[in-house]
PDB file of N, CA and C in Angstrom:
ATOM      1  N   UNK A   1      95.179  78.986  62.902  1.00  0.00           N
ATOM      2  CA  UNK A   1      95.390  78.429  64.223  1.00  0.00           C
ATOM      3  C   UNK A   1      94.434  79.098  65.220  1.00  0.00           C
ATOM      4  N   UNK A   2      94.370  78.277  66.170  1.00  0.00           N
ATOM      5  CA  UNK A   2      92.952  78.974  67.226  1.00  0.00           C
ATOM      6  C   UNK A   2      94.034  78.631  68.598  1.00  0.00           C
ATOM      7  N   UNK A   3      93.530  79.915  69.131  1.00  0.00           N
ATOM      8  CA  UNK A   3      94.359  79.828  70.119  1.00  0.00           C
ATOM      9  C   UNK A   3      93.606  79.985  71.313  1.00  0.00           C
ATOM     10  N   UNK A   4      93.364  78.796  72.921  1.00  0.00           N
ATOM     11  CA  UNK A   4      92.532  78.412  73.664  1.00  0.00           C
ATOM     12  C   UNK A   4      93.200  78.968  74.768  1.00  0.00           C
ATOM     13  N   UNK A   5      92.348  79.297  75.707  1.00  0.00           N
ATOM     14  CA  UNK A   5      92.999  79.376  77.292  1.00  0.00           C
ATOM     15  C   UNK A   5      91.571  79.091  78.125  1.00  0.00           C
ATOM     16  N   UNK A   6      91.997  78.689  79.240  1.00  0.00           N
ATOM     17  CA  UNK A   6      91.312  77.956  80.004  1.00  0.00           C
ATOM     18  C   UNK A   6      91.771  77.592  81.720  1.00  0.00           C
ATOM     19  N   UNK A   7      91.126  78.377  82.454  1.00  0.00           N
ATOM     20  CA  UNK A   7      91.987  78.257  83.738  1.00  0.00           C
ATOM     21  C   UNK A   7      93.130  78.288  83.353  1.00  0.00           C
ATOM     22  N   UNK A   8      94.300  77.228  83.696  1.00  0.00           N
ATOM     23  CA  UNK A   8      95.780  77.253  83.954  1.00  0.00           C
ATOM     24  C   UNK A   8      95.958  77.022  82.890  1.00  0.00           C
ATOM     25  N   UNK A   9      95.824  76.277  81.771  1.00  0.00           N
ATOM     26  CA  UNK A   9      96.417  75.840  80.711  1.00  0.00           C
ATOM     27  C   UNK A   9      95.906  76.328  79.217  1.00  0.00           C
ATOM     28  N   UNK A  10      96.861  76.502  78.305  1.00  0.00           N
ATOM     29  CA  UNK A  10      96.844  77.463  77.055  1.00  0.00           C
ATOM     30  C   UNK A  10      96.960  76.720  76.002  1.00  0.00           C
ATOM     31  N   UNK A  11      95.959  76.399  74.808  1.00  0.00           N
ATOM     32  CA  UNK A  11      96.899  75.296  73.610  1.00  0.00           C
ATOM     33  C   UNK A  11      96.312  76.350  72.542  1.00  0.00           C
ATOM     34  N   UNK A  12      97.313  75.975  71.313  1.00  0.00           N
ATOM     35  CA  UNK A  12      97.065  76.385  70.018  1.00  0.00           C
ATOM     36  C   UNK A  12      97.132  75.415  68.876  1.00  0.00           C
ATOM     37  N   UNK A  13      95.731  75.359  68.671  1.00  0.00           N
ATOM     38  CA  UNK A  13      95.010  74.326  67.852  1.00  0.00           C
ATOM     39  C   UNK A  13      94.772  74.338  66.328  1.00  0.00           C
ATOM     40  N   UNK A  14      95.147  73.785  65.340  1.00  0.00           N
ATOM     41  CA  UNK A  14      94.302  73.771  63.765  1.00  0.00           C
ATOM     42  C   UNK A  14      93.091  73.502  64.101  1.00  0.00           C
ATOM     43  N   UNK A  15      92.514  74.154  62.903  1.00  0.00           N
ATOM     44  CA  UNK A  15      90.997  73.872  62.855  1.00  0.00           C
ATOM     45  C   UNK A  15      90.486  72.431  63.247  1.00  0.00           C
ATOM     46  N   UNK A  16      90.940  71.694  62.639  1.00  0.00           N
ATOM     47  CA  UNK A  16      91.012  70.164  62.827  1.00  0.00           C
ATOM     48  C   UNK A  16      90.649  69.785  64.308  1.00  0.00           C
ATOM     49  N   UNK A  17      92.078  70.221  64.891  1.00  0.00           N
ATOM     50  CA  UNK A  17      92.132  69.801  66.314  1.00  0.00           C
ATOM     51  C   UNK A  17      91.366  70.265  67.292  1.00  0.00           C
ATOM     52  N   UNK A  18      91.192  71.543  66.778  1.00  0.00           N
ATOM     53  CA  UNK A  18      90.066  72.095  67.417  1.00  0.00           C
ATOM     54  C   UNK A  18      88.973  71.366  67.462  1.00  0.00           C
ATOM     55  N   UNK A  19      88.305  71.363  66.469  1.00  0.00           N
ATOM     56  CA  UNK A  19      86.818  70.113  66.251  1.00  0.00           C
ATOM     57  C   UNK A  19      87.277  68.726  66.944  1.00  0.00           C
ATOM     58  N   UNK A  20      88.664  68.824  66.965  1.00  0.00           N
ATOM     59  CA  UNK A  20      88.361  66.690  67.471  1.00  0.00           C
ATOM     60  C   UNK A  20      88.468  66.876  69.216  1.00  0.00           C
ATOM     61  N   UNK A  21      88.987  68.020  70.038  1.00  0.00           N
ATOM     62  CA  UNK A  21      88.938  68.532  71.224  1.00  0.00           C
ATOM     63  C   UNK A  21      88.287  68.994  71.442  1.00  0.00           C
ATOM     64  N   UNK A  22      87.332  69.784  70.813  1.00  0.00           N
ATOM     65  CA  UNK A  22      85.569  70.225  71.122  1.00  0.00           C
ATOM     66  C   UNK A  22      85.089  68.883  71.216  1.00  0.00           C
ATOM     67  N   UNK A  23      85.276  67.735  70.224  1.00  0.00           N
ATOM     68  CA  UNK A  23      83.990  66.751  70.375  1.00  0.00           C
ATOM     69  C   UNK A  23      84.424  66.252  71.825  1.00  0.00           C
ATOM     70  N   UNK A  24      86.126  65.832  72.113  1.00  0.00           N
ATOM     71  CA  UNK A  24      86.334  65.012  73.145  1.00  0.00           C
ATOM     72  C   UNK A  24      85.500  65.688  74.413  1.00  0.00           C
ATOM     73  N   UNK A  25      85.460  67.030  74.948  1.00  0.00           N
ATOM     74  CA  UNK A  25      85.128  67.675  75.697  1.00  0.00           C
ATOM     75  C   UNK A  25      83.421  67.341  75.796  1.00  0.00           C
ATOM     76  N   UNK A  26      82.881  67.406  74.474  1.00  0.00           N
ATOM     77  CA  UNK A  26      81.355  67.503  74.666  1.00  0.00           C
ATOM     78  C   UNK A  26      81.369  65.679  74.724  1.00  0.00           C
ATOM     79  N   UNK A  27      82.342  64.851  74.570  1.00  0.00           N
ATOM     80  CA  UNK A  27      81.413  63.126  74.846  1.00  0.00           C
ATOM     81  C   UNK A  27      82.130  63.421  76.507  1.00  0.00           C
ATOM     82  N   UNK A  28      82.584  63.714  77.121  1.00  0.00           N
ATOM     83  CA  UNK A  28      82.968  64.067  78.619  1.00  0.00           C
ATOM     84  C   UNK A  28      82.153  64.890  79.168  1.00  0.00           C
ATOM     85  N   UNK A  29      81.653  65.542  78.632  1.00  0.00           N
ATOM     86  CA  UNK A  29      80.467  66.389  79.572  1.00  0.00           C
ATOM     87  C   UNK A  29      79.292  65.883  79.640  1.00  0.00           C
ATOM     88  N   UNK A  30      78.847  65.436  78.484  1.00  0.00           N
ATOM     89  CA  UNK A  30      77.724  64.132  79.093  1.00  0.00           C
ATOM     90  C   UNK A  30      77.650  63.015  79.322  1.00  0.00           C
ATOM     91  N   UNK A  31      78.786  62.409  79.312  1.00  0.00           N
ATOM     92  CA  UNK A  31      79.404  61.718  80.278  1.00  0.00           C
ATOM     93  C   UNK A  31      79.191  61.720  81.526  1.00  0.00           C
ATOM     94  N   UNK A  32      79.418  63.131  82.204  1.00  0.00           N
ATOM     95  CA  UNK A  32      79.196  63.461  83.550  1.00  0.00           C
ATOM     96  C   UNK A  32      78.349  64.265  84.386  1.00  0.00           C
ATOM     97  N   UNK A  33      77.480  64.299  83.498  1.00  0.00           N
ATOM     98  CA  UNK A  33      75.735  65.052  83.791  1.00  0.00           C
ATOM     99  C   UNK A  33      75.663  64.794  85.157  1.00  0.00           C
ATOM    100  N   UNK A  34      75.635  63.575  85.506  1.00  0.00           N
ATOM    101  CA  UNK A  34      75.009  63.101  86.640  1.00  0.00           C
ATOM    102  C   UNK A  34      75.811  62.806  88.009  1.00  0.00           C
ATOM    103  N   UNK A  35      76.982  63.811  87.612  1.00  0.00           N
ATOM    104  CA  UNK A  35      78.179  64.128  88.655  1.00  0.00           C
ATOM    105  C   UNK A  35      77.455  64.452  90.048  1.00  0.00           C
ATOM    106  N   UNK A  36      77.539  63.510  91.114  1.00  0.00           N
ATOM    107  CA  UNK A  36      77.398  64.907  92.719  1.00  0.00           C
ATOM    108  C   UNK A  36      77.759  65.611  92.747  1.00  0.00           C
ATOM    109  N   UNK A  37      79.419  65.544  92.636  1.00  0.00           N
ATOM    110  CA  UNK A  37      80.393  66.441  93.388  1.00  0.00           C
ATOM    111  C   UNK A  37      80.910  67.448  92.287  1.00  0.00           C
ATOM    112  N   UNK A  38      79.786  68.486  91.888  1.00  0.00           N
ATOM    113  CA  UNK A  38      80.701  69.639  91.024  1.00  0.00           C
ATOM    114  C   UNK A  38      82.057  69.785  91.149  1.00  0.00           C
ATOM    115  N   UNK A  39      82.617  69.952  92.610  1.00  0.00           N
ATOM    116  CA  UNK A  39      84.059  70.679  92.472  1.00  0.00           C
ATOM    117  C   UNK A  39      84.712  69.774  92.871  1.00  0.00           C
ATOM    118  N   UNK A  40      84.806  68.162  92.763  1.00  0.00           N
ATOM    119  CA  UNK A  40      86.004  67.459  93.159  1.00  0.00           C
ATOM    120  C   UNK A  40      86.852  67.435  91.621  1.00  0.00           C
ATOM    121  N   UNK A  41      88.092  67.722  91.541  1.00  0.00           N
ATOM    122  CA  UNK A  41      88.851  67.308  90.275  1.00  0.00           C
ATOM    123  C   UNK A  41      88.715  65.827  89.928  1.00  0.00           C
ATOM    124  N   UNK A  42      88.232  65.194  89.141  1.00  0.00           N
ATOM    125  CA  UNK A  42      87.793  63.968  88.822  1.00  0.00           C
ATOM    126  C   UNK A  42      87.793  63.595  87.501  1.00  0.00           C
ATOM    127  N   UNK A  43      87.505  64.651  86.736  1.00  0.00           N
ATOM    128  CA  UNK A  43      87.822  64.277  85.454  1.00  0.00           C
ATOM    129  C   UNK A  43      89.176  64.552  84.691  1.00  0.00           C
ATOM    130  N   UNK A  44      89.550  63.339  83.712  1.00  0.00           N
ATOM    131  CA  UNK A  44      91.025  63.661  83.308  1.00  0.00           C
ATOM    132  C   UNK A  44      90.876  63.481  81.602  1.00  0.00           C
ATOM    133  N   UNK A  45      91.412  64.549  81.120  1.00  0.00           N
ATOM    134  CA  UNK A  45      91.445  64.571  79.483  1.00  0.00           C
ATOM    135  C   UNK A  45      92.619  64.524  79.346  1.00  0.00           C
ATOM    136  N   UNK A  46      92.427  63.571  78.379  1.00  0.00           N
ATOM    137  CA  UNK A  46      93.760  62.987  77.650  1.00  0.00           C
ATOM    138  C   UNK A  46      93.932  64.251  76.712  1.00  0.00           C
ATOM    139  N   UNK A  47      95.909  64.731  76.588  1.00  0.00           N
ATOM    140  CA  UNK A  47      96.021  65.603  75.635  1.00  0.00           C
ATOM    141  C   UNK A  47      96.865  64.648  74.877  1.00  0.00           C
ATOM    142  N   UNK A  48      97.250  64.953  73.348  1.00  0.00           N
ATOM    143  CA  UNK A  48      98.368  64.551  72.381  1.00  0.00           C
ATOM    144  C   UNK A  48      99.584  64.361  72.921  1.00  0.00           C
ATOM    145  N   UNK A  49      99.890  64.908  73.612  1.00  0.00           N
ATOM    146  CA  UNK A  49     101.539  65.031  74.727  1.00  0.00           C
ATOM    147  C   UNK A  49     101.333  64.040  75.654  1.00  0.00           C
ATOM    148  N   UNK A  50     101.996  63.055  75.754  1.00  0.00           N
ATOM    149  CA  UNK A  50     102.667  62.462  76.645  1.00  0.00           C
ATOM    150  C   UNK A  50     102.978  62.545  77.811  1.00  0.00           C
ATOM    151  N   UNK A  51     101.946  61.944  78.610  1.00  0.00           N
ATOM    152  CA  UNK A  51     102.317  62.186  80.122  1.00  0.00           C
ATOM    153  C   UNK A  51     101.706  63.634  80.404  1.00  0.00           C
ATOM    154  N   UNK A  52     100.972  64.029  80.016  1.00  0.00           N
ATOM    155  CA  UNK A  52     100.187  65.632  80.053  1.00  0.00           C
ATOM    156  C   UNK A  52      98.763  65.098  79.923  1.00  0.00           C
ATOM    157  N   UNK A  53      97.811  65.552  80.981  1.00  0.00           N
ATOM    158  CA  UNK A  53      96.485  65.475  80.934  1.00  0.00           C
ATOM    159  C   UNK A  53      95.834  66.600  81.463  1.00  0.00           C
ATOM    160  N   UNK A  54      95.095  66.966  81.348  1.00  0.00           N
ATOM    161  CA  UNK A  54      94.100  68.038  81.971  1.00  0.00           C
ATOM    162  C   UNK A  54      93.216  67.280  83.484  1.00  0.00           C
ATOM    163  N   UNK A  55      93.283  67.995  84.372  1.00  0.00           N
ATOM    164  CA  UNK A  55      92.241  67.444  84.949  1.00  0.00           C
ATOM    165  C   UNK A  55      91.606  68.522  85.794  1.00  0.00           C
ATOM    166  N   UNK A  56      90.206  67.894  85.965  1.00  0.00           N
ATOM    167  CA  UNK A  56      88.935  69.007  85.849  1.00  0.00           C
ATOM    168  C   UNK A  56      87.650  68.425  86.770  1.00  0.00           C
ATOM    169  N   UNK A  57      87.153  69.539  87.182  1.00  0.00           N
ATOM    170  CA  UNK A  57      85.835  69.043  87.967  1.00  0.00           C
ATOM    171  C   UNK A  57      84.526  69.475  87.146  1.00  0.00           C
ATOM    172  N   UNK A  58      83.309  68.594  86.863  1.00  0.00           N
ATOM    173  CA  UNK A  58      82.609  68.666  86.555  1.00  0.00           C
ATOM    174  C   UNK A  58      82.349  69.943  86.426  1.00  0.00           C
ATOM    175  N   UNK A  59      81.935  70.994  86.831  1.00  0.00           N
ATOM    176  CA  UNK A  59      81.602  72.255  87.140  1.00  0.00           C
ATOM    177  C   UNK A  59      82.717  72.878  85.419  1.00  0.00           C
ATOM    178  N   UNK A  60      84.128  72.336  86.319  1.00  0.00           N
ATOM    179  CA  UNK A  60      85.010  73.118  84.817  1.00  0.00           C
ATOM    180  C   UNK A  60      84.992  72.412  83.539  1.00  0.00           C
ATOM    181  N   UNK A  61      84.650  71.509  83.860  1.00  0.00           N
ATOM    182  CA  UNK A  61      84.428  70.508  82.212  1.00  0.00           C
ATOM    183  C   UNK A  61      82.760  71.409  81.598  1.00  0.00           C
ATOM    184  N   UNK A  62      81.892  71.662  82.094  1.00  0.00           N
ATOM    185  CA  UNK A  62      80.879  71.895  81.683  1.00  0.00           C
ATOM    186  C   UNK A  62      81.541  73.897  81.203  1.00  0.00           C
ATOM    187  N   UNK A  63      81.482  74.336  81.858  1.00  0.00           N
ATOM    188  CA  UNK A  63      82.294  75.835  81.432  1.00  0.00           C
ATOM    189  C   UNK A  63      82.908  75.894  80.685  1.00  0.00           C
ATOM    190  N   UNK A  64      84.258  74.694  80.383  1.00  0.00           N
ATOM    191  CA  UNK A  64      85.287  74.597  79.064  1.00  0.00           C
ATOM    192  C   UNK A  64      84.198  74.383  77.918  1.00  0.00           C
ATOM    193  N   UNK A  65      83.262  73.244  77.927  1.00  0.00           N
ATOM    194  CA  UNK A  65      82.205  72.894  76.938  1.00  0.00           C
ATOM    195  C   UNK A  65      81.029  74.265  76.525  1.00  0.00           C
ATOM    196  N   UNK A  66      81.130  75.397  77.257  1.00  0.00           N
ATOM    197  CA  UNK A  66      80.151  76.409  77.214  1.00  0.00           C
ATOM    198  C   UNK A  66      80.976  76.888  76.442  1.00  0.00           C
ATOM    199  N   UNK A  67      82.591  77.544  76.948  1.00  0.00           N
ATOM    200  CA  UNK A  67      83.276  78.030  76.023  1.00  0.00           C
ATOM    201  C   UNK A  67      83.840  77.984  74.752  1.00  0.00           C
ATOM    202  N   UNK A  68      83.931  76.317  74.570  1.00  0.00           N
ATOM    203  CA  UNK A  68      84.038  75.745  73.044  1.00  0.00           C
ATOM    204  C   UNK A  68      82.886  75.596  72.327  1.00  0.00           C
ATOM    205  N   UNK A  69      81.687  75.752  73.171  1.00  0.00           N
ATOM    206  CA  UNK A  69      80.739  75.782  71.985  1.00  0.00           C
ATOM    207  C   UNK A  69      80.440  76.868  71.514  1.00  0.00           C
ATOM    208  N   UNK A  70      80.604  77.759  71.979  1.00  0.00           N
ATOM    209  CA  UNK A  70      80.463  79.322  71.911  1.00  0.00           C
ATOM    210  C   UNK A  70      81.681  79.898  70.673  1.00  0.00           C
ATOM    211  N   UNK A  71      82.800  79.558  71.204  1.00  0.00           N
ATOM    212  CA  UNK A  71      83.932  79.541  69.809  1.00  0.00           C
ATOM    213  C   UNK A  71      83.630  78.481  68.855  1.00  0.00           C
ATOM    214  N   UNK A  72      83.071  78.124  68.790  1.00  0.00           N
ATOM    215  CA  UNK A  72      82.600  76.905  67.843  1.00  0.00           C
ATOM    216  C   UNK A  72      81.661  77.392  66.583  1.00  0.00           C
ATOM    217  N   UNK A  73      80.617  77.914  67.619  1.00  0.00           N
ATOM    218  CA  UNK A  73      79.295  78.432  66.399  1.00  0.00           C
ATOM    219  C   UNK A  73      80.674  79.901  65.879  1.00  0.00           C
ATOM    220  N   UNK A  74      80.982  80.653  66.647  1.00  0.00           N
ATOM    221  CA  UNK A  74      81.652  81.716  65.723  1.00  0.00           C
ATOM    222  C   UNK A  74      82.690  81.191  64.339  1.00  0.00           C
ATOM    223  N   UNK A  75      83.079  80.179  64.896  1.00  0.00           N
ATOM    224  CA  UNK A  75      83.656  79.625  63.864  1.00  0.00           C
ATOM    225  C   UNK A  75      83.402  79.452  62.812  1.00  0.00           C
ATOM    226  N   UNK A  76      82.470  78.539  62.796  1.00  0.00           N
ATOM    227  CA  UNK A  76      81.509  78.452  61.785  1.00  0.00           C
ATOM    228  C   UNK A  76      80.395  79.044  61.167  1.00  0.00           C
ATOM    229  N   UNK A  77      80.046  80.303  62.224  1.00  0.00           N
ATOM    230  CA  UNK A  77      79.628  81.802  61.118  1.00  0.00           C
ATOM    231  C   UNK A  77      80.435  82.126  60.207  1.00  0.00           C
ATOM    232  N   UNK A  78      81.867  82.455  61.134  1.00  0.00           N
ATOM    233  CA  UNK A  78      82.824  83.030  60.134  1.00  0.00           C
ATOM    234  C   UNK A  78      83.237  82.131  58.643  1.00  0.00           C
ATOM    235  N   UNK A  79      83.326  80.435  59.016  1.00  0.00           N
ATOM    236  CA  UNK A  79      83.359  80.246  57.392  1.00  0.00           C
ATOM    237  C   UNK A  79      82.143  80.053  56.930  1.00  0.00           C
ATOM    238  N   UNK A  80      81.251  79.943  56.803  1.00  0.00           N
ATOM    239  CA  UNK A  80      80.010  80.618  56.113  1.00  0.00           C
ATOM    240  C   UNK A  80      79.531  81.770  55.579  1.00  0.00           C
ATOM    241  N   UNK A  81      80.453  82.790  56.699  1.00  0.00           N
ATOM    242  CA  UNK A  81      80.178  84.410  55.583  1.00  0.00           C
ATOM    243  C   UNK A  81      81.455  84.598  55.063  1.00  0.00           C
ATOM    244  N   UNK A  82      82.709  83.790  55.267  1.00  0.00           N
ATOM    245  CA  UNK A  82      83.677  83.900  54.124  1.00  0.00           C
ATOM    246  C   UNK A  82      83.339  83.318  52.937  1.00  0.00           C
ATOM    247  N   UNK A  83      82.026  81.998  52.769  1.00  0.00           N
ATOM    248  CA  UNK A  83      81.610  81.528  51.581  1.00  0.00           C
ATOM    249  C   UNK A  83      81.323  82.487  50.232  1.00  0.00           C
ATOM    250  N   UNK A  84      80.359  83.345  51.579  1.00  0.00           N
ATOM    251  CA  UNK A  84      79.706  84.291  50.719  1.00  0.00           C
ATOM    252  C   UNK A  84      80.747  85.604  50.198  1.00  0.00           C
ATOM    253  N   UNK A  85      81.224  85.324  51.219  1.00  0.00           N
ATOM    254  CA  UNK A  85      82.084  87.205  50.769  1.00  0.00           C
ATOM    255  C   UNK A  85      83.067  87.133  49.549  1.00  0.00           C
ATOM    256  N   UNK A  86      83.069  85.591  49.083  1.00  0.00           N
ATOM    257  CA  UNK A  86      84.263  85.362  47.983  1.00  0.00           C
ATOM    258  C   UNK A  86      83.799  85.315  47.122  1.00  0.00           C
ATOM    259  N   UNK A  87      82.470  85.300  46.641  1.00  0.00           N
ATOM    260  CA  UNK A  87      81.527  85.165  44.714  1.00  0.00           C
ATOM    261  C   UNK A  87      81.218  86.814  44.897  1.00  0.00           C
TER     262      UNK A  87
END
């Protein structure tokens, strides 16, 4: 389980979900490249829960996307040198 925090809100993710909420985040961030208004709250991510969305200003959608890509590549160091560390 991977466990996220982010400004106000906290989720704990399977690997899985993780990757399908990294991608949603990165087709929303370029999505909104060409935002004016960095800090108006404007963007809204849909979560799995019902009636629960995230919502975010360009500025924090691009920072959440810095931060998941960043846990992302570690991720995937780590199963790559667990490949190796098991023969």
């Amino acid at each position: 389980m991977i466990k996220t925090g982010f400004g106000n809100f906290a989720v704990t993710l399977s690997r899985q979900d993780f990757a399908d909420f990294f991608d949603l985040i990165k087709k929303n961030t370029a999505e909104q490249l060409l935002s004016s208004d960095l800090y108006n709250k404007t963007i809204v991510i849909p979560t799995p829960c019902e009636g629960i969305k995230i919502l975010l200003s360009p500025k924090e959608l691009n920072e959440l996307f810095l931060m998941l890509d960043t846990a992302d590549t570690e991720l995937r160091s780590q199963e790559l040198i667990s490949l190796f560390g098991s023969h």
